[in-house]
PDB file of N, CA and C in Angstrom:
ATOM      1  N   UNK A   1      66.514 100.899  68.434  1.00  0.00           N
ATOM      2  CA  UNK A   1      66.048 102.266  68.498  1.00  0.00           C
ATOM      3  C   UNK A   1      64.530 102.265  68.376  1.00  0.00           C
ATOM      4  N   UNK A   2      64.132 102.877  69.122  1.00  0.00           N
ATOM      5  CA  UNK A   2      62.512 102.791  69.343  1.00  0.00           C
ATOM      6  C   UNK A   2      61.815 104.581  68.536  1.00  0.00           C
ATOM      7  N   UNK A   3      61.226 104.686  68.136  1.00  0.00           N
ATOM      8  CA  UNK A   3      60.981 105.618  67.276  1.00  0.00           C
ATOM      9  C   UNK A   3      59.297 106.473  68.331  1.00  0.00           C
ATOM     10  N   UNK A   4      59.121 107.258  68.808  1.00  0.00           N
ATOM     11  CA  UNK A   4      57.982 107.601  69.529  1.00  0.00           C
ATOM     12  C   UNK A   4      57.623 109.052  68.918  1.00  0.00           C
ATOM     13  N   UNK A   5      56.185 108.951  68.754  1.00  0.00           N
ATOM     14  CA  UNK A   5      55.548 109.733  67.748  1.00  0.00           C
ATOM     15  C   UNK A   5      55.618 110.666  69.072  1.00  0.00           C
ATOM     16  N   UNK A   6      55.436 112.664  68.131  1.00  0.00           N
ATOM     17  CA  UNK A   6      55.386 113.476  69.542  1.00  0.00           C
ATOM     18  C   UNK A   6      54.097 113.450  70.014  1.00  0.00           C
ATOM     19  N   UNK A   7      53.022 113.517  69.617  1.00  0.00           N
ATOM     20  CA  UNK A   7      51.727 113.386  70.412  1.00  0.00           C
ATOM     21  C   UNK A   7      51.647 112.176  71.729  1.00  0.00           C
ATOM     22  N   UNK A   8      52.981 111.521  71.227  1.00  0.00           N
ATOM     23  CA  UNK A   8      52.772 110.316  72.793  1.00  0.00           C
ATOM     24  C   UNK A   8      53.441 110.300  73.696  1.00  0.00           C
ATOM     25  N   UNK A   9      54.225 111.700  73.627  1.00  0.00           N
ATOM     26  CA  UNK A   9      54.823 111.875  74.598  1.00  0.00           C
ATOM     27  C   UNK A   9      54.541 112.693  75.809  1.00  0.00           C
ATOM     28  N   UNK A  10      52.504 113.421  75.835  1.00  0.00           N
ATOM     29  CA  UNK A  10      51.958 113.406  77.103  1.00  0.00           C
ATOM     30  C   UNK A  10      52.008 112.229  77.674  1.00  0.00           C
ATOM     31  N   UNK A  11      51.634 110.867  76.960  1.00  0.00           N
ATOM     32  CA  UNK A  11      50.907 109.810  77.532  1.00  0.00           C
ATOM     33  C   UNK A  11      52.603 108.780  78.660  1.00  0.00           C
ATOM     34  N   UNK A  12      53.707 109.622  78.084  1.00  0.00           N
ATOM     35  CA  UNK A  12      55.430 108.556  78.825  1.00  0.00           C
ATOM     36  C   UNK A  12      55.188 109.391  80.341  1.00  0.00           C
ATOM     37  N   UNK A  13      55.827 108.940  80.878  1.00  0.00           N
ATOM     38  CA  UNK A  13      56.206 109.006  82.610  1.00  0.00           C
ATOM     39  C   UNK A  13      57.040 110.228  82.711  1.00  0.00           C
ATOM     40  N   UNK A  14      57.410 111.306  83.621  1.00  0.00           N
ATOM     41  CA  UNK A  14      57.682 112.384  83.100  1.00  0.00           C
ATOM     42  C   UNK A  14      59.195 111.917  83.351  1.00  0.00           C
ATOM     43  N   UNK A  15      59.906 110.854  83.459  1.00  0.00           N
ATOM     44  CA  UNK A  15      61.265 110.144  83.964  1.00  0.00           C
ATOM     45  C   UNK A  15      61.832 110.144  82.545  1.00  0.00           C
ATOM     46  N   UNK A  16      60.547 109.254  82.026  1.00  0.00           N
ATOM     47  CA  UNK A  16      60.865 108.876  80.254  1.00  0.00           C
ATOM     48  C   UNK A  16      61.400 110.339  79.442  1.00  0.00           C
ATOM     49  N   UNK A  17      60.609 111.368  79.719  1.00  0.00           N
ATOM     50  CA  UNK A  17      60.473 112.261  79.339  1.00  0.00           C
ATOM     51  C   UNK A  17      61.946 113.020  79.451  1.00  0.00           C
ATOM     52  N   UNK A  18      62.559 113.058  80.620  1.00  0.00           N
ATOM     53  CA  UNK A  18      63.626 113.925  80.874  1.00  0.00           C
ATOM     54  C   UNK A  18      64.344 113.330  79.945  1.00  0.00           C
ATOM     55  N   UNK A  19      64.613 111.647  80.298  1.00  0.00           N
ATOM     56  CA  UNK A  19      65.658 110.893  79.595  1.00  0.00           C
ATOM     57  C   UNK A  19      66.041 111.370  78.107  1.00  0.00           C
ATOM     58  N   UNK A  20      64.247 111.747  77.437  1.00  0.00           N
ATOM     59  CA  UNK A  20      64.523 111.480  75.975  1.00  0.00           C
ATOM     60  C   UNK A  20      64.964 112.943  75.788  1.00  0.00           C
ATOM     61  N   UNK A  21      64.652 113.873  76.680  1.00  0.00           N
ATOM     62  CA  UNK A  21      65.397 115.040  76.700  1.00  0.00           C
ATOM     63  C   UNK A  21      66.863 115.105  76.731  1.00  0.00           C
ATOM     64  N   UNK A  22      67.417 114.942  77.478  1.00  0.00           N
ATOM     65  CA  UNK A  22      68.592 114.956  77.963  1.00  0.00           C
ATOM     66  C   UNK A  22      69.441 113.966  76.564  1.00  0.00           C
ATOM     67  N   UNK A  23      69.069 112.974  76.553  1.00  0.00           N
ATOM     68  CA  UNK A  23      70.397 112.246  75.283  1.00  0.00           C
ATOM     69  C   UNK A  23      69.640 113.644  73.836  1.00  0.00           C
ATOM     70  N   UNK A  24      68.331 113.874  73.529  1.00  0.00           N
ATOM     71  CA  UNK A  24      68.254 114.599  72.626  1.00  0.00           C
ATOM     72  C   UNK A  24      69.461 115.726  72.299  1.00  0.00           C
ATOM     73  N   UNK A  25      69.602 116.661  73.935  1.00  0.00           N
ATOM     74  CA  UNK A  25      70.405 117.778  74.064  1.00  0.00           C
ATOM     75  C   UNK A  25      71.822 117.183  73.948  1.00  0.00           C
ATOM     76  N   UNK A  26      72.130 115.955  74.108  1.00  0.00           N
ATOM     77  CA  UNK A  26      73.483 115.822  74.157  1.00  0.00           C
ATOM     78  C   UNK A  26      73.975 115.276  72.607  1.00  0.00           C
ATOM     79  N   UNK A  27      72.624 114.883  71.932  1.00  0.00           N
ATOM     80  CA  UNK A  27      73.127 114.450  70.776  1.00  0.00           C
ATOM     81  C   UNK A  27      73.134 115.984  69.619  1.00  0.00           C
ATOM     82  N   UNK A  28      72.292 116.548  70.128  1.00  0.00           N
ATOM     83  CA  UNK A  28      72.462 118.201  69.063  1.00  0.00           C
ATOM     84  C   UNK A  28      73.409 118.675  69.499  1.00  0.00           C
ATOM     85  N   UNK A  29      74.385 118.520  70.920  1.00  0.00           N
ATOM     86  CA  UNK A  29      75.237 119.363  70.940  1.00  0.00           C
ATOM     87  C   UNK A  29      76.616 118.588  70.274  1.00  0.00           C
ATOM     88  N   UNK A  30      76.516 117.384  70.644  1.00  0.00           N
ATOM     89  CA  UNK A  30      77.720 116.810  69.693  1.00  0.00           C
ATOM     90  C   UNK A  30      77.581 116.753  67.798  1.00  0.00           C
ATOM     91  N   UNK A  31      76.499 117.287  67.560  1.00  0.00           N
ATOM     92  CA  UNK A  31      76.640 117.228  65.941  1.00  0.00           C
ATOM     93  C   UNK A  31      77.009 118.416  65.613  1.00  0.00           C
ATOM     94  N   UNK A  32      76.407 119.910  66.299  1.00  0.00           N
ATOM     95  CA  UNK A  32      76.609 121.268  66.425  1.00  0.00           C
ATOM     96  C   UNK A  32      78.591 121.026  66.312  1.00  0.00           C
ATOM     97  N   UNK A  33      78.997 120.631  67.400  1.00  0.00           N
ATOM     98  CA  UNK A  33      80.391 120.949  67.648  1.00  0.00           C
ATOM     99  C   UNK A  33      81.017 119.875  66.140  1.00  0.00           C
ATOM    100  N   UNK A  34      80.753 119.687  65.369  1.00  0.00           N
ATOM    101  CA  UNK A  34      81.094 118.288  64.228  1.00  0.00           C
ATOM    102  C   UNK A  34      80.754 119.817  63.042  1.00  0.00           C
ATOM    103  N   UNK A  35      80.152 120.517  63.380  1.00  0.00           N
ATOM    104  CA  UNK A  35      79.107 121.251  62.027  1.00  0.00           C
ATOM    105  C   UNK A  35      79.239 123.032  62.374  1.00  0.00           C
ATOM    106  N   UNK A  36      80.453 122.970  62.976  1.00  0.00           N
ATOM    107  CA  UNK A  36      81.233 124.463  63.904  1.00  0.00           C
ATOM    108  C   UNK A  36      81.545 125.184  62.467  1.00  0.00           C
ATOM    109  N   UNK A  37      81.130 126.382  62.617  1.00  0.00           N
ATOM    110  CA  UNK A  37      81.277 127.413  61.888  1.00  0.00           C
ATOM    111  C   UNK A  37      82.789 127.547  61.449  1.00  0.00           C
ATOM    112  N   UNK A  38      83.295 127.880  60.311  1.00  0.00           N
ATOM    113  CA  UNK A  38      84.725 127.666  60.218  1.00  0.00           C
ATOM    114  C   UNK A  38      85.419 129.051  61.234  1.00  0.00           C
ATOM    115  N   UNK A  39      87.006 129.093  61.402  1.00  0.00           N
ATOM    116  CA  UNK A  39      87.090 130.580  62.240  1.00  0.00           C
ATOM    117  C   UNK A  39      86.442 131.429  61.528  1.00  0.00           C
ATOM    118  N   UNK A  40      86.760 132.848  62.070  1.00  0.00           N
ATOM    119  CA  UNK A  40      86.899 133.836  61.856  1.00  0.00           C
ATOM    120  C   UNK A  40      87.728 135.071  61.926  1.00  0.00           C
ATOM    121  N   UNK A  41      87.707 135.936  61.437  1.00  0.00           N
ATOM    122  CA  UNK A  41      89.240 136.867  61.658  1.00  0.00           C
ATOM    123  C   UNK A  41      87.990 137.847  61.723  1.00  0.00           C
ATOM    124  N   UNK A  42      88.870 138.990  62.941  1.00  0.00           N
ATOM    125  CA  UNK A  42      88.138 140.079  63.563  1.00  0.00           C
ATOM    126  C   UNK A  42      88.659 141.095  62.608  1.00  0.00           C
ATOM    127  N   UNK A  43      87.399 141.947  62.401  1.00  0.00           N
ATOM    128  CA  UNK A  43      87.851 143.142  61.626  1.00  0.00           C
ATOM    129  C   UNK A  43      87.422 144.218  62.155  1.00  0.00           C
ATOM    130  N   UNK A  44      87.905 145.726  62.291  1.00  0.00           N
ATOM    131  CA  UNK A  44      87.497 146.814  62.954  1.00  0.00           C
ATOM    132  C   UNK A  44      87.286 147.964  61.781  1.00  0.00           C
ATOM    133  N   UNK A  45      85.853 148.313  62.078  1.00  0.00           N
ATOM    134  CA  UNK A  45      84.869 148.933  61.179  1.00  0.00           C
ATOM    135  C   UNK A  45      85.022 150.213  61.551  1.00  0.00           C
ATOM    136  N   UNK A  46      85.188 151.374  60.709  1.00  0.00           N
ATOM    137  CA  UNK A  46      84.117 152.659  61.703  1.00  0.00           C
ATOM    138  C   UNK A  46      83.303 152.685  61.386  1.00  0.00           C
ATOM    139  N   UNK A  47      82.791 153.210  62.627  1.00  0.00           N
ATOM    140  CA  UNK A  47      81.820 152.676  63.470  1.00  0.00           C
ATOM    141  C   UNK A  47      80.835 154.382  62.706  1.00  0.00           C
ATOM    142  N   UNK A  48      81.563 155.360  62.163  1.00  0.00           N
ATOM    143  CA  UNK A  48      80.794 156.149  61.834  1.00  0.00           C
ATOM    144  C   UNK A  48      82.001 157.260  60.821  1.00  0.00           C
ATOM    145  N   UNK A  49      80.899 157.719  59.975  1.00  0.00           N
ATOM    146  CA  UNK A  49      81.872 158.580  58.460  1.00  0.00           C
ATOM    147  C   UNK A  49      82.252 159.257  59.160  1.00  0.00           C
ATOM    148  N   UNK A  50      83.945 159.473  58.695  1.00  0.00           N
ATOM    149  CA  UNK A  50      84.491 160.525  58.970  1.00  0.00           C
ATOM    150  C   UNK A  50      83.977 161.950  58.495  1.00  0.00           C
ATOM    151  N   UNK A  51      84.260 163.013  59.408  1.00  0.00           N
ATOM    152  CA  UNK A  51      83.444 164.160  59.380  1.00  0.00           C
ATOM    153  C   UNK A  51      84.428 165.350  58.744  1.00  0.00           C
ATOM    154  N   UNK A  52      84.377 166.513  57.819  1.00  0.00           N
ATOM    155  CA  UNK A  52      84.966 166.991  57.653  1.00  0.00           C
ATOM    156  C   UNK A  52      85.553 168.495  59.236  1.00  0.00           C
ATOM    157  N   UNK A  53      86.508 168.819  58.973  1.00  0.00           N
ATOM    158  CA  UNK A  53      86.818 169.720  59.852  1.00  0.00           C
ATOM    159  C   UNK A  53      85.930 170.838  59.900  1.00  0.00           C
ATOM    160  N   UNK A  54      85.594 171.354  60.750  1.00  0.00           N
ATOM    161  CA  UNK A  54      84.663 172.990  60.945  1.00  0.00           C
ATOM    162  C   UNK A  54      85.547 174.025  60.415  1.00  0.00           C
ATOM    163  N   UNK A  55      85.073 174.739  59.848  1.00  0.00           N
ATOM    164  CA  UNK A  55      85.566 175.757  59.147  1.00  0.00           C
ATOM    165  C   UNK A  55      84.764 177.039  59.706  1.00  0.00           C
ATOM    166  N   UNK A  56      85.426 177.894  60.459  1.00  0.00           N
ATOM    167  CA  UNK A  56      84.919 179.052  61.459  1.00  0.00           C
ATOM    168  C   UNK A  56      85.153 179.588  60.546  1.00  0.00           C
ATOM    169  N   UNK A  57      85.141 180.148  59.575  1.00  0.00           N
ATOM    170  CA  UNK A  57      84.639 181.071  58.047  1.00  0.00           C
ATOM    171  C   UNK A  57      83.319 181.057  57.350  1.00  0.00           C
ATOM    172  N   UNK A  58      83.248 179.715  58.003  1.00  0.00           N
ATOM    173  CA  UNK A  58      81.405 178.841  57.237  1.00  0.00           C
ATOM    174  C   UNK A  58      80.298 179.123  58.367  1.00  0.00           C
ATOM    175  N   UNK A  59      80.783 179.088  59.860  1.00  0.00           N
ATOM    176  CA  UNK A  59      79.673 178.815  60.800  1.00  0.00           C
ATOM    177  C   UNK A  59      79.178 180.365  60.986  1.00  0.00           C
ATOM    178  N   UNK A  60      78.331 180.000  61.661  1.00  0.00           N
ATOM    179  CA  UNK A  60      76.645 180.845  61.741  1.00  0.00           C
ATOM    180  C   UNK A  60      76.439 180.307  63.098  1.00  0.00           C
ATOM    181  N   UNK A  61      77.077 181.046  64.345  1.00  0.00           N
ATOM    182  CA  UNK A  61      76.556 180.518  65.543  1.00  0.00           C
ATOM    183  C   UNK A  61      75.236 180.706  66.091  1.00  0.00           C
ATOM    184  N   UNK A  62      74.388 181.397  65.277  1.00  0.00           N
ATOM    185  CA  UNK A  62      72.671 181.654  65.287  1.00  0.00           C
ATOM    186  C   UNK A  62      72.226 180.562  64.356  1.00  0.00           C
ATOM    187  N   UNK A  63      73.146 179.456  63.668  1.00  0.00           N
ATOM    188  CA  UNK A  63      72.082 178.534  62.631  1.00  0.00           C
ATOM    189  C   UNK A  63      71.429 177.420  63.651  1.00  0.00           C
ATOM    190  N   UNK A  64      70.270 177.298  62.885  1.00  0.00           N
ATOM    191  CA  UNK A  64      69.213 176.201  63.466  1.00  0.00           C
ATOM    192  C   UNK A  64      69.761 175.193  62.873  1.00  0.00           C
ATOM    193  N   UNK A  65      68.927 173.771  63.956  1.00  0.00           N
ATOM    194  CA  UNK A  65      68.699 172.840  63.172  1.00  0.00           C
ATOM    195  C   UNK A  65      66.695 172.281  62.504  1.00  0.00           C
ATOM    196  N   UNK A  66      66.881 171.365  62.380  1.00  0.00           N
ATOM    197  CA  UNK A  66      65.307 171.573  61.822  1.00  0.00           C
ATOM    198  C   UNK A  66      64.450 171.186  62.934  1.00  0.00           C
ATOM    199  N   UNK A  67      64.923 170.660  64.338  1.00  0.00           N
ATOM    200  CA  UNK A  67      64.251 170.971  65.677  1.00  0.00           C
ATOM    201  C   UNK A  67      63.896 172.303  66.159  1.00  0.00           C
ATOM    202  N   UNK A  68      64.612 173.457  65.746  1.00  0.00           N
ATOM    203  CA  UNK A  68      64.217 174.741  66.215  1.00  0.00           C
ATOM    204  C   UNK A  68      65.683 174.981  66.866  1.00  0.00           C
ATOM    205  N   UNK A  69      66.035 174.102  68.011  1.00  0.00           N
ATOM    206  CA  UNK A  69      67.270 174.622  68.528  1.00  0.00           C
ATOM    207  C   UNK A  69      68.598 174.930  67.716  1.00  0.00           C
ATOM    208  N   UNK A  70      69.352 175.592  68.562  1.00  0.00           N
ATOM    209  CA  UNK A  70      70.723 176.155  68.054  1.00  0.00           C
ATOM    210  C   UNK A  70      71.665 174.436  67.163  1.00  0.00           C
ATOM    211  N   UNK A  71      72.351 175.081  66.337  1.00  0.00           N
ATOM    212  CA  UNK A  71      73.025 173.826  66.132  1.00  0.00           C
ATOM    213  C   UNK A  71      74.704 173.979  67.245  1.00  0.00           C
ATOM    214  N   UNK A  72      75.273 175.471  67.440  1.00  0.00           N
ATOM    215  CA  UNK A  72      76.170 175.770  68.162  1.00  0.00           C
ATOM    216  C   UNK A  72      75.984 175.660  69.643  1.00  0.00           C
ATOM    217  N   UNK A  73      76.211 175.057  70.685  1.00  0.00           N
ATOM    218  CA  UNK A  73      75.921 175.371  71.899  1.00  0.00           C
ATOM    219  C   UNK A  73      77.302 175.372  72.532  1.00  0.00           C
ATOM    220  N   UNK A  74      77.028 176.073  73.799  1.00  0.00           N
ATOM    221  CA  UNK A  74      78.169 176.518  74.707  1.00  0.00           C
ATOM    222  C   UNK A  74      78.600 174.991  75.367  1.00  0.00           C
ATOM    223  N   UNK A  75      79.646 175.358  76.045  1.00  0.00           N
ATOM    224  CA  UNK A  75      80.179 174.059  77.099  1.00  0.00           C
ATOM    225  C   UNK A  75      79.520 173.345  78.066  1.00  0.00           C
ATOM    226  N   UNK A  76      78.760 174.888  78.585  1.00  0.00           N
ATOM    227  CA  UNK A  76      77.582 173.663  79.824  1.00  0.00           C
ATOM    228  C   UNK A  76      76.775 173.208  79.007  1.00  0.00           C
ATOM    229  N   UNK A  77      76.042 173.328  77.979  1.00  0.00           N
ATOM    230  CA  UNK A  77      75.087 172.851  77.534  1.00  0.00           C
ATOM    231  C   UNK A  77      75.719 171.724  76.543  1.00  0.00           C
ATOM    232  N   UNK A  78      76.887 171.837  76.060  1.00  0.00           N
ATOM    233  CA  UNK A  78      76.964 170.154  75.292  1.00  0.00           C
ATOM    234  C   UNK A  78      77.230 169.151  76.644  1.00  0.00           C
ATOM    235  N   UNK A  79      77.392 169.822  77.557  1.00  0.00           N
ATOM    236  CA  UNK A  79      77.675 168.504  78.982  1.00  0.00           C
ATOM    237  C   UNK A  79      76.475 168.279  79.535  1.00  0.00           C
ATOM    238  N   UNK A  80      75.968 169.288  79.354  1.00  0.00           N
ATOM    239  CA  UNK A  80      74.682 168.665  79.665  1.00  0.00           C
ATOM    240  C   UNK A  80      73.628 167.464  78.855  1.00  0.00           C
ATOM    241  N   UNK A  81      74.307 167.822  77.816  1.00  0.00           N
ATOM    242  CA  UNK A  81      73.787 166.832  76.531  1.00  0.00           C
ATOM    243  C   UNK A  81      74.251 165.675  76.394  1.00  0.00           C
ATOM    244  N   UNK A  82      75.409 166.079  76.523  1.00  0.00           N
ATOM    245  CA  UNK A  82      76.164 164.318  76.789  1.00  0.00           C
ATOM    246  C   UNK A  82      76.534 164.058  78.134  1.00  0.00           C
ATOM    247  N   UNK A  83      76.150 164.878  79.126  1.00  0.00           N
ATOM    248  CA  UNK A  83      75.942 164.052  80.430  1.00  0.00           C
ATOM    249  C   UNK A  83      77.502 163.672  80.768  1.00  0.00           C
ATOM    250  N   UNK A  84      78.326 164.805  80.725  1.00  0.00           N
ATOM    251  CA  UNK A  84      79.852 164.328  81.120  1.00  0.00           C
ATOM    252  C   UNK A  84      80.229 165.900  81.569  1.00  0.00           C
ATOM    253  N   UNK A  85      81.649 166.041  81.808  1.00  0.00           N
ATOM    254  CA  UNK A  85      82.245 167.976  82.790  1.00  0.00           C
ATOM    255  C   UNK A  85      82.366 168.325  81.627  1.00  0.00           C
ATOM    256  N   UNK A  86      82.617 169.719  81.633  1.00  0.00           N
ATOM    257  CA  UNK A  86      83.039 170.773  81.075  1.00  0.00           C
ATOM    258  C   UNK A  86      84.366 170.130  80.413  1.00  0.00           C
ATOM    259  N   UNK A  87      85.550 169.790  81.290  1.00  0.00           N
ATOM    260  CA  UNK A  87      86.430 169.685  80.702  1.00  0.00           C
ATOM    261  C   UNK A  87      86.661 168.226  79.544  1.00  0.00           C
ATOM    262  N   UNK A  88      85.197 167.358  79.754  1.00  0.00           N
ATOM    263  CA  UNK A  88      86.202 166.327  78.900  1.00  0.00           C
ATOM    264  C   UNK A  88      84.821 167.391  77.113  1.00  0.00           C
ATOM    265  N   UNK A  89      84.407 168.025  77.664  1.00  0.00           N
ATOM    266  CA  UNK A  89      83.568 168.676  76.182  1.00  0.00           C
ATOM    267  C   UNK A  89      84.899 169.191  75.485  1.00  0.00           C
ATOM    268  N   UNK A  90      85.698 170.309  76.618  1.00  0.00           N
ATOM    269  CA  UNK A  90      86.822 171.060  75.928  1.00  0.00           C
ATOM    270  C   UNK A  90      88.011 170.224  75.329  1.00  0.00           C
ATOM    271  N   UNK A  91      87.890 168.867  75.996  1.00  0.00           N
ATOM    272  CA  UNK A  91      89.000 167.624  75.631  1.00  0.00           C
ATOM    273  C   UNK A  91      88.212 167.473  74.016  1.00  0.00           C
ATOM    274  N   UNK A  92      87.530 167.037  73.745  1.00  0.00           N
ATOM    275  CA  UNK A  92      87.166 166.460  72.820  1.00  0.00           C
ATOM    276  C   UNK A  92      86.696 167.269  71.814  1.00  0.00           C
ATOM    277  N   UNK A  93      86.860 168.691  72.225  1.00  0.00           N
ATOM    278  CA  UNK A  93      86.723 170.022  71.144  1.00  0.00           C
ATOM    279  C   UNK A  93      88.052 169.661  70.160  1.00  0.00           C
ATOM    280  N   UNK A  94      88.933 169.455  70.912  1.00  0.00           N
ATOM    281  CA  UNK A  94      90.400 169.550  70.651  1.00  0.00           C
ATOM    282  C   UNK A  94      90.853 168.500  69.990  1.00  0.00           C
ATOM    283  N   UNK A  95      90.345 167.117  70.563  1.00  0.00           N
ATOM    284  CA  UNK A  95      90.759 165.922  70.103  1.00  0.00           C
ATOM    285  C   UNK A  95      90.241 165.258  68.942  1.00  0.00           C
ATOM    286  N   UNK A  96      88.667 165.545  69.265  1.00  0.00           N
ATOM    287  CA  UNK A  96      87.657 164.771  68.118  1.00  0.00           C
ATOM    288  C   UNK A  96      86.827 165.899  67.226  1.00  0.00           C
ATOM    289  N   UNK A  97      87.072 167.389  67.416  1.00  0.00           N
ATOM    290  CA  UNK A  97      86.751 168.078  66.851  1.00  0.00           C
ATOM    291  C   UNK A  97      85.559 168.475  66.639  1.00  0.00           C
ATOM    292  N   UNK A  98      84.630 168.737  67.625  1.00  0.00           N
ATOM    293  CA  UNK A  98      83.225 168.323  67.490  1.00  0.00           C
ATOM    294  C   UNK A  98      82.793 169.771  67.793  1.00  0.00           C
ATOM    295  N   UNK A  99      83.493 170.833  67.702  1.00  0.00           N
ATOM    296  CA  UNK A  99      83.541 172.294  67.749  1.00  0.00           C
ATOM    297  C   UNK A  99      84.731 172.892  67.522  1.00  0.00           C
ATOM    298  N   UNK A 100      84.967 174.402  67.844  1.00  0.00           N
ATOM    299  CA  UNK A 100      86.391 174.855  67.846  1.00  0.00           C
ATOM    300  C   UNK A 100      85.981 176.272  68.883  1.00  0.00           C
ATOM    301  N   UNK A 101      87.174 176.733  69.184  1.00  0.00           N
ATOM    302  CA  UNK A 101      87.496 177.972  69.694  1.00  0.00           C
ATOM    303  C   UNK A 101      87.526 179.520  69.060  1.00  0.00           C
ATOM    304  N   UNK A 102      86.736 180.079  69.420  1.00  0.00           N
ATOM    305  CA  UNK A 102      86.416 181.195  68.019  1.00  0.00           C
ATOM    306  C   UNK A 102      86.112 182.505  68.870  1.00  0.00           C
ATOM    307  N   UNK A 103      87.093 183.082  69.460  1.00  0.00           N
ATOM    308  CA  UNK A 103      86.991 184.321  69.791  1.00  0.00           C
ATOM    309  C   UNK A 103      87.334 184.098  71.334  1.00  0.00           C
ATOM    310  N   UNK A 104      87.647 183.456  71.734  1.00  0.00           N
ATOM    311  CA  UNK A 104      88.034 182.975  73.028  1.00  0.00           C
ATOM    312  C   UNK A 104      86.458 182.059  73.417  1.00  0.00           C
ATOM    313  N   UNK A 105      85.658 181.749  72.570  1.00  0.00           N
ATOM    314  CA  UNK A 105      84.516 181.083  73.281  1.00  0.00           C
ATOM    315  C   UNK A 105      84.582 179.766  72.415  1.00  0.00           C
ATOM    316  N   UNK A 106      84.084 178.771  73.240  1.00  0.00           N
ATOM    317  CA  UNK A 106      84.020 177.790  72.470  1.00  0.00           C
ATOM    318  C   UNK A 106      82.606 177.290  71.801  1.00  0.00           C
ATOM    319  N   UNK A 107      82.383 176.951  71.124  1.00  0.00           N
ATOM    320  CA  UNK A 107      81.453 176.775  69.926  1.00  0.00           C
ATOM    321  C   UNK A 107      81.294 175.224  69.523  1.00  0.00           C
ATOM    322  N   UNK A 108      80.026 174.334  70.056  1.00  0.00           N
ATOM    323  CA  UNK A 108      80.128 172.773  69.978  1.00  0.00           C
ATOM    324  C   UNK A 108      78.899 172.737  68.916  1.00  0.00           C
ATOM    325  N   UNK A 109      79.589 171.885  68.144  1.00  0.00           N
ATOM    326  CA  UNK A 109      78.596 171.491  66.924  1.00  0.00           C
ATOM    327  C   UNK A 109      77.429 170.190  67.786  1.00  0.00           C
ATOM    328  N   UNK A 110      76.242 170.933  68.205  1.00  0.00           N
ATOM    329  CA  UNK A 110      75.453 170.093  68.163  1.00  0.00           C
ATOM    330  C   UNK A 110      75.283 168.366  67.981  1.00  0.00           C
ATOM    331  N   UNK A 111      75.564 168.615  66.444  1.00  0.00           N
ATOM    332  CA  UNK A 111      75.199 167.294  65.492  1.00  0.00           C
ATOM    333  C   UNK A 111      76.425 166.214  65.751  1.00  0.00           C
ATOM    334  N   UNK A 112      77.423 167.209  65.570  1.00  0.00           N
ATOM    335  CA  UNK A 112      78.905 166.057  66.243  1.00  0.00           C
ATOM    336  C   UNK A 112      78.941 165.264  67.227  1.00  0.00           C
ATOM    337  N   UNK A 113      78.188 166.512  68.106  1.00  0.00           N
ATOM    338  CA  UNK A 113      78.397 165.803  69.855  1.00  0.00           C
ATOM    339  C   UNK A 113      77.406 164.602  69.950  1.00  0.00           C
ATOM    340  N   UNK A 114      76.141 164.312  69.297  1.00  0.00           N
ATOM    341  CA  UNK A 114      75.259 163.801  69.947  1.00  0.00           C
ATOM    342  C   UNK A 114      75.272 162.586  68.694  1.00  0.00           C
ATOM    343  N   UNK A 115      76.375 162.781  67.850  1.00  0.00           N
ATOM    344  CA  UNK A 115      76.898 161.433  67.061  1.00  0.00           C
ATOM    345  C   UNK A 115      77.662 160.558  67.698  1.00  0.00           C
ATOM    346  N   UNK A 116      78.441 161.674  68.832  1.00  0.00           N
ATOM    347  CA  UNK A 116      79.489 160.713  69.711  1.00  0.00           C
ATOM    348  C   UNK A 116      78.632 160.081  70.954  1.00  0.00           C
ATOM    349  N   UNK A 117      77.683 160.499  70.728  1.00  0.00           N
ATOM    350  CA  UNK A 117      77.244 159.937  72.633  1.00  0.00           C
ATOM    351  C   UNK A 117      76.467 158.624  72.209  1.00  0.00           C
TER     352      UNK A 117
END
């Protein structure tokens, strides 16, 4: 085994050079696979706190947020916010609760919607 300082390895042939490359990469990858992380087991996190339900006794469809805008907005405007139709806003009024139905109009919590996007 020949031992070569790195400063002398401008002065090797750039042939030398690959060589000492190439067994280098093959010898880190066979110690890597010897020095393998033990398994692992997959675990599923949420991904975000559960939110309590809206309570249309509590809301204030004139409340701000501390941007100035509404925190309630209509259907075109949460699709417009999250950039998807009308109907998957009204899907997910229903499903994920991110507003409710309050007088025949629907009413999207701002802060919900733009937690989901």
């Amino acid at each position: 085994m020949t031992l070569i300082d790195i400063d002398d390895l401008d002065a090797l042939p750039i042939e030398q050079v690959a060589t000492i490359a190439v067994r280098s990469t093959r010898n880190l990858a066979a110690r890597a696979s010897v020095a393998a992380a033990p398994p692992t087991v997959p675990v599923q996190l949420d991904l975000l706190p559960s939110v309590d339900p809206l309570d249309p006794t509590l809301m204030n469809p004139e409340e701000r947020l501390p941007d100035g805008g509404l925190r309630f907005v209509n259907v075109k405007e949460a699709a417009a916010l999250a950039r998807c139709s009308d109907d998957t806003i009204r899907r997910r009024v229903h499903d994920e609760k991110i507003g409710l139905l309050s007088g025949g109009r629907y009413l999207i919590d701002r802060t919900r919607l733009l937690r989901m996007v």
